[in-house]
N, C-alpha and C. Protein backbone atom coordinates (compact mmCIF):
# COMPACT_ATOMS: atom_id res chain seq x y z
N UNK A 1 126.62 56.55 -112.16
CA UNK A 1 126.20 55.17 -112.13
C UNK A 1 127.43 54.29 -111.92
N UNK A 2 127.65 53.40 -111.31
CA UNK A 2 128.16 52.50 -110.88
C UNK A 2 128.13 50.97 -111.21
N UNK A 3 128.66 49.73 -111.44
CA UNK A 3 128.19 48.48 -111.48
C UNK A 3 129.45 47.66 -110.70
N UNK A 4 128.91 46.58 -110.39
CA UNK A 4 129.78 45.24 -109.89
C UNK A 4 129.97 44.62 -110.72
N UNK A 5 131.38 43.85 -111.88
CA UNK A 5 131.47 43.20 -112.33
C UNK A 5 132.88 42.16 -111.91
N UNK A 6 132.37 40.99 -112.49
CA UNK A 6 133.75 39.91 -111.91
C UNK A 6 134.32 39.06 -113.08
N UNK A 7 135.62 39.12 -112.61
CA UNK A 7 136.74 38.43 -113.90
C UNK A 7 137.50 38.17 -112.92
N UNK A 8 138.17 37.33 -113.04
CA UNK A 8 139.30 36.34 -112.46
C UNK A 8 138.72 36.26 -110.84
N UNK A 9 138.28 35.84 -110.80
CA UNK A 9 137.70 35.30 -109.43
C UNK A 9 137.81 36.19 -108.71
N UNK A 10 137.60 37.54 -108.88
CA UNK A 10 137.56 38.69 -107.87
C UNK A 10 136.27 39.52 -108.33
N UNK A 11 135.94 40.29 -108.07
CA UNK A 11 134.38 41.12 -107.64
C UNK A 11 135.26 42.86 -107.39
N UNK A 12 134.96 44.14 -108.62
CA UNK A 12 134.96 45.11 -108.85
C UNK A 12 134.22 45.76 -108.84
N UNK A 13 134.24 47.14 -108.52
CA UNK A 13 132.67 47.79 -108.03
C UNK A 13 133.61 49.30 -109.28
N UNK A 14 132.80 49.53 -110.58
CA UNK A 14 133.77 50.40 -111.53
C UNK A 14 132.54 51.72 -111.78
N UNK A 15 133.09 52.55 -112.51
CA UNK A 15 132.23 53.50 -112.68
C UNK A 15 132.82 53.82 -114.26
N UNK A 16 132.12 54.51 -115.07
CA UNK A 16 132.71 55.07 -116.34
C UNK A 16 133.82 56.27 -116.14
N UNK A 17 134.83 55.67 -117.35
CA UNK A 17 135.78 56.20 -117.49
C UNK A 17 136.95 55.95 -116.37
N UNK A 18 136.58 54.91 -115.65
CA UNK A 18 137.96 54.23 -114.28
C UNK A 18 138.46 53.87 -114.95
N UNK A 19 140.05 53.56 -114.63
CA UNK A 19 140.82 52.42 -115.30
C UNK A 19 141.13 51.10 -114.23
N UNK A 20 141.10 49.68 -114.43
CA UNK A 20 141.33 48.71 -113.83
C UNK A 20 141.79 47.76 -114.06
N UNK A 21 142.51 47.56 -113.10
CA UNK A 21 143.67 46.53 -113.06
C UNK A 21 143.28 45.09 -112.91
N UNK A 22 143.01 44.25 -113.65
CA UNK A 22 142.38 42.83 -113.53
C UNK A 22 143.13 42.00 -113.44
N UNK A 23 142.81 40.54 -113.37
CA UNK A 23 143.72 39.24 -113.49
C UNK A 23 144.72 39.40 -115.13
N UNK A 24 145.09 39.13 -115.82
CA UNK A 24 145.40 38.77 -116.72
C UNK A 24 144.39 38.07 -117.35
N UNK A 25 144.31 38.74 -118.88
CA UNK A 25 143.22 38.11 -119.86
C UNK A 25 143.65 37.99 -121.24
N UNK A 26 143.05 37.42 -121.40
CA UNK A 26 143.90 36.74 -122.77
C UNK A 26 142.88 37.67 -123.99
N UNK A 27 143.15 38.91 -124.30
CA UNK A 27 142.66 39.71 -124.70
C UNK A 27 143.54 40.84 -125.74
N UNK A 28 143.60 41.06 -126.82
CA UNK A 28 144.73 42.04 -127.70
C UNK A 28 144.45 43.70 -126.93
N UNK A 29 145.39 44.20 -126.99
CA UNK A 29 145.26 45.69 -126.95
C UNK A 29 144.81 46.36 -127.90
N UNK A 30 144.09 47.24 -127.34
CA UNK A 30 143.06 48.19 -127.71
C UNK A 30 141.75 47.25 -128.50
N UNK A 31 141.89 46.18 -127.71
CA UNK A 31 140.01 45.53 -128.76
C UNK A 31 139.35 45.54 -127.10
N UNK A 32 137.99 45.90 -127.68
CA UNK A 32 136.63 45.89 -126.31
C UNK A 32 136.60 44.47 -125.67
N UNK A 33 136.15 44.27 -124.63
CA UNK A 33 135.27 43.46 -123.82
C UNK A 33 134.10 44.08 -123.52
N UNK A 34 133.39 43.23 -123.04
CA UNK A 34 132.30 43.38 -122.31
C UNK A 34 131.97 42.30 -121.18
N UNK A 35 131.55 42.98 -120.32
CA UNK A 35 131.11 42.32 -119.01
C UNK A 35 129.97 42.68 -118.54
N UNK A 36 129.39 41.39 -117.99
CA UNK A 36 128.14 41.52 -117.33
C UNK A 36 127.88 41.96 -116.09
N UNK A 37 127.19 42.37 -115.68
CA UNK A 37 126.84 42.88 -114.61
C UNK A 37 126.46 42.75 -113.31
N UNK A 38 127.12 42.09 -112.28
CA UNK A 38 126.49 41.74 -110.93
C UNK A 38 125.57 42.58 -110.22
N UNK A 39 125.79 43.79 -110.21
CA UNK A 39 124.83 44.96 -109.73
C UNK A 39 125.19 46.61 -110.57
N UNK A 40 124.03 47.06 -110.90
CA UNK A 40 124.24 48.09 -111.39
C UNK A 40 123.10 49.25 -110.33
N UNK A 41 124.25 50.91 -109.81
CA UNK A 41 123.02 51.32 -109.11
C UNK A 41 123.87 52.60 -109.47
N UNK A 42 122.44 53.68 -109.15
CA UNK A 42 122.72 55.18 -109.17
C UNK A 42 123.90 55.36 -108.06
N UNK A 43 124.39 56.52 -108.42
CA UNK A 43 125.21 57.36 -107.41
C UNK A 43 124.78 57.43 -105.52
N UNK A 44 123.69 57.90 -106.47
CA UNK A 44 122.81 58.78 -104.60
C UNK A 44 122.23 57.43 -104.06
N UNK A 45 121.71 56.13 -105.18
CA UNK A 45 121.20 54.97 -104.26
C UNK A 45 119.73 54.96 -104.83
N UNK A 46 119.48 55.72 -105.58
CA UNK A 46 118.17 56.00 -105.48
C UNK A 46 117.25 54.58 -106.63
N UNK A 47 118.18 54.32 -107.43
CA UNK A 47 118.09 53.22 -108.15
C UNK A 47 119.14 52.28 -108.24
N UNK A 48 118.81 50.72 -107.57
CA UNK A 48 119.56 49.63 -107.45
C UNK A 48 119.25 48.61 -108.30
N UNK A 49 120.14 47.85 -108.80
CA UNK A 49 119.52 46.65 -109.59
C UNK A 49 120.11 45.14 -108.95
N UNK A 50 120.14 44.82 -108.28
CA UNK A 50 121.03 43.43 -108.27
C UNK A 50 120.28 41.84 -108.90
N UNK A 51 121.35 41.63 -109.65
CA UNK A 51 121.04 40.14 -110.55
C UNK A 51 120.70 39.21 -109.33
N UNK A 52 120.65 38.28 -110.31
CA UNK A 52 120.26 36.40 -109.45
C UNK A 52 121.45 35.50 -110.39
N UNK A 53 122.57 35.29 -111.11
CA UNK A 53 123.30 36.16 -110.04
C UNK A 53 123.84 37.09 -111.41
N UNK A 54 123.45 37.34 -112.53
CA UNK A 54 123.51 38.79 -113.28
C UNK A 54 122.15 39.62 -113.35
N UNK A 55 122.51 40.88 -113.80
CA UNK A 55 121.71 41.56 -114.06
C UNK A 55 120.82 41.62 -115.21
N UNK A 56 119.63 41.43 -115.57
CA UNK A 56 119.31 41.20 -117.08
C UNK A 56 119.54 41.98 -117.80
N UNK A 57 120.14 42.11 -119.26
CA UNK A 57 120.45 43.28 -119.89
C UNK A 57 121.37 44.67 -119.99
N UNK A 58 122.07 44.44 -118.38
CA UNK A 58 123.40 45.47 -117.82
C UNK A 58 124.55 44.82 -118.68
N UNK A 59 125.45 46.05 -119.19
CA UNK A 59 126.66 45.43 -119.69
C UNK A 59 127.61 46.67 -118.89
N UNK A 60 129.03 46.01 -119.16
CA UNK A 60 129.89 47.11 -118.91
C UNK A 60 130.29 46.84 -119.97
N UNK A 61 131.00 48.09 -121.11
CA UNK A 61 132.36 47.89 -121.98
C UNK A 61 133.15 48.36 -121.52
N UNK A 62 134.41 47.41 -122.03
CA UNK A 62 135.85 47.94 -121.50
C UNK A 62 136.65 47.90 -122.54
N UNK A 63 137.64 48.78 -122.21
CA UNK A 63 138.99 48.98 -123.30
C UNK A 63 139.84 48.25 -123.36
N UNK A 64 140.93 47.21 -123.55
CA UNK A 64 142.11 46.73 -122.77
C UNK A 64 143.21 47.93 -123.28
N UNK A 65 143.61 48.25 -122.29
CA UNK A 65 144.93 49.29 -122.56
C UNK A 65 146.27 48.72 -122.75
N UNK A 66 146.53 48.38 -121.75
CA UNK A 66 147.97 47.06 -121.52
C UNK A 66 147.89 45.96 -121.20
N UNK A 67 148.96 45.21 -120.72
CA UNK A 67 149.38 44.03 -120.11
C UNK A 67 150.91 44.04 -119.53
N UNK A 68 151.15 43.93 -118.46
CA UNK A 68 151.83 44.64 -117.55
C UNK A 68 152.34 43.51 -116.68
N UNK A 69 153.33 43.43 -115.54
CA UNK A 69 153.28 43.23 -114.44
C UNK A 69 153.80 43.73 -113.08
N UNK A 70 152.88 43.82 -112.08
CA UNK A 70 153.02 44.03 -111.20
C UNK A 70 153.85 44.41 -110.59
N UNK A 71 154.20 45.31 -109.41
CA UNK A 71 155.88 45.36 -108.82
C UNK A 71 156.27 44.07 -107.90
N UNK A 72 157.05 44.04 -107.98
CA UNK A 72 157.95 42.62 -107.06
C UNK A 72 157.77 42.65 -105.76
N UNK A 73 157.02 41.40 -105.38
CA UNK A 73 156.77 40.99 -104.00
C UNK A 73 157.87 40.02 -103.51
N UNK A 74 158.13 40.26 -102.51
CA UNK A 74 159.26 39.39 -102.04
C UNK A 74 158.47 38.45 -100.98
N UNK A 75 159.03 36.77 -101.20
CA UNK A 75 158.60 35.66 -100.08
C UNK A 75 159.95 34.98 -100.13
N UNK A 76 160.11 35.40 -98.63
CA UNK A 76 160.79 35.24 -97.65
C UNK A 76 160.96 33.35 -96.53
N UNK A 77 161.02 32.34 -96.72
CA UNK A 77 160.90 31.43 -96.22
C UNK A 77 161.95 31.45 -94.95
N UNK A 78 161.88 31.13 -93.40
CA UNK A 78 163.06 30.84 -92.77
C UNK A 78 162.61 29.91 -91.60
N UNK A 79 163.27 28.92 -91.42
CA UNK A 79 163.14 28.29 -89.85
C UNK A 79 164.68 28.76 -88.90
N UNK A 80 164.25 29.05 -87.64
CA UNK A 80 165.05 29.25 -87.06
C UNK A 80 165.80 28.01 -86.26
N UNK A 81 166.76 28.11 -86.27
CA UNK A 81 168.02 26.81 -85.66
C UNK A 81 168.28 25.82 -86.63
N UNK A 82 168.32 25.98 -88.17
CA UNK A 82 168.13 24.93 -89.14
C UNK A 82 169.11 25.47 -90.43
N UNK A 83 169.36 26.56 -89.92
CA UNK A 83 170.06 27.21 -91.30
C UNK A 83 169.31 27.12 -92.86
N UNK A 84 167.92 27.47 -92.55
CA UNK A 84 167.32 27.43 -93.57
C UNK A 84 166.77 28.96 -93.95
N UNK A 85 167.10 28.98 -95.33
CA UNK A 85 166.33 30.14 -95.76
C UNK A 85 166.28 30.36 -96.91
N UNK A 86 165.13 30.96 -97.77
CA UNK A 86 164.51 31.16 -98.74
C UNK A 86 164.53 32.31 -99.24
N UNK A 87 164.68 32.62 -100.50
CA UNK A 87 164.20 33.96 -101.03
C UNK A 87 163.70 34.05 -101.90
N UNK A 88 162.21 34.25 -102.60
CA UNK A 88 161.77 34.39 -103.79
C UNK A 88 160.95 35.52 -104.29
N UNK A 89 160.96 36.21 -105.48
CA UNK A 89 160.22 37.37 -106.11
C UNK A 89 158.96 36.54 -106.76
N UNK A 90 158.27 37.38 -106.60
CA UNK A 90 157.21 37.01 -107.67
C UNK A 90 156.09 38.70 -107.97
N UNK A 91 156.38 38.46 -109.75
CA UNK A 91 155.61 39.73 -110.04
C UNK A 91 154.32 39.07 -110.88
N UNK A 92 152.92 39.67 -109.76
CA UNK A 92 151.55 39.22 -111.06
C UNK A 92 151.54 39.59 -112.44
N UNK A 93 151.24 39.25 -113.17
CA UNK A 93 150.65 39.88 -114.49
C UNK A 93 149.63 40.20 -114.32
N UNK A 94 148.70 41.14 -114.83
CA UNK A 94 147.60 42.12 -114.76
C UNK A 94 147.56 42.41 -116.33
N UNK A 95 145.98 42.95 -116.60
CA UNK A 95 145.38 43.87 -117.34
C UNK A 95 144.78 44.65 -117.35
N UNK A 96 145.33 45.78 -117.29
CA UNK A 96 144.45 47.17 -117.40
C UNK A 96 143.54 47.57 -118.54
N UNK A 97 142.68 48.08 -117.71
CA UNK A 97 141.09 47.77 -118.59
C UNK A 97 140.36 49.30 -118.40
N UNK A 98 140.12 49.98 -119.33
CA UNK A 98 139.10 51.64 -119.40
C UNK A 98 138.65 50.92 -119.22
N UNK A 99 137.03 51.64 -118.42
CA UNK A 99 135.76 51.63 -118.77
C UNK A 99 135.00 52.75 -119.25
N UNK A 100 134.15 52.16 -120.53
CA UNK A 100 133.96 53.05 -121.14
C UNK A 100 132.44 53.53 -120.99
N UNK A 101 131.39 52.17 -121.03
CA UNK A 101 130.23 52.79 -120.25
C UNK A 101 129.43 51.36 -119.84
N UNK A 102 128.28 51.91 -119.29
CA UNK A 102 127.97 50.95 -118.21
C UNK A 102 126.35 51.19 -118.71
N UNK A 103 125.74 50.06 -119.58
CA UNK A 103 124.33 50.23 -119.87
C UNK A 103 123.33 49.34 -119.02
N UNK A 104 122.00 49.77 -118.45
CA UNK A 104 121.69 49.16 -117.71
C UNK A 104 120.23 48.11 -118.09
C-alpha cells in the first residue's frame, strides 16, 4: 500500500517503512507525526482512494529520526565585461521522517 502525503509545499508518494527527507519541521526527535492523506492505493492498483482534497479517515504515521542539512549547493552569479562575480553556498535543512504505517 502506498499514500500521497504533503508537508512543506511539496507532494510525496511513501510506502511503509521508507525513510523521507522533508522540508524542515519543527518537530523533537524520535516523537510521531501524523499526516493525512492525499491518496491512498494498493500496490497492483486494484484499490484507489483519492480525497477532495484528503482522504476521509487515511493517516500516515511517521517517526522523526533527524534534522540535518543538506550538501552544499553552490550559486554562482557573473556578468560578463563588468568584473562582476558572485559566490554563494547554501545548505537546506531537512527532516528525515520513518514511515511507520499507513491506515486507510
Amino acid at each position: 500500500m502506498f499514500a500521497v502525503i504533503q508537508t512543506g509545499g511539496k507532494q510525496y508518494i511513501v510506502r511503509a517503512g521508507d525513510t523521507l527527507r522533508a522540508e524542515l519541521l519543527e518537530a523533537e526527535v524520535g516523537k510521531s507525526l501524523t499526516f493525512d492523506a492525499l491518496m491512498v492505493a494498493e500496490e497492483d492498483g486494484s484499490k484507489v482512494m483519492i480525497g477532495n482534497p484528503m482522504v476521509v479517515g487515511a493517516k500516515v504515521e511517521t517517526i522523526v529520526l533527524k534534522h540535518d542539512k543538506a550538501d552544499k549547493v553552490m550559486v554562482v552569479k557573473y556578468k560578463p565585461k563588468s568584473r562582476y562575480r558572485r559566490n554563494n553556498g547554501h545548505r537546506q535543512p531537512f527532516t528525515e521522517l520513518k514511515i511507520e504505517k499507513i491506515t486507510a
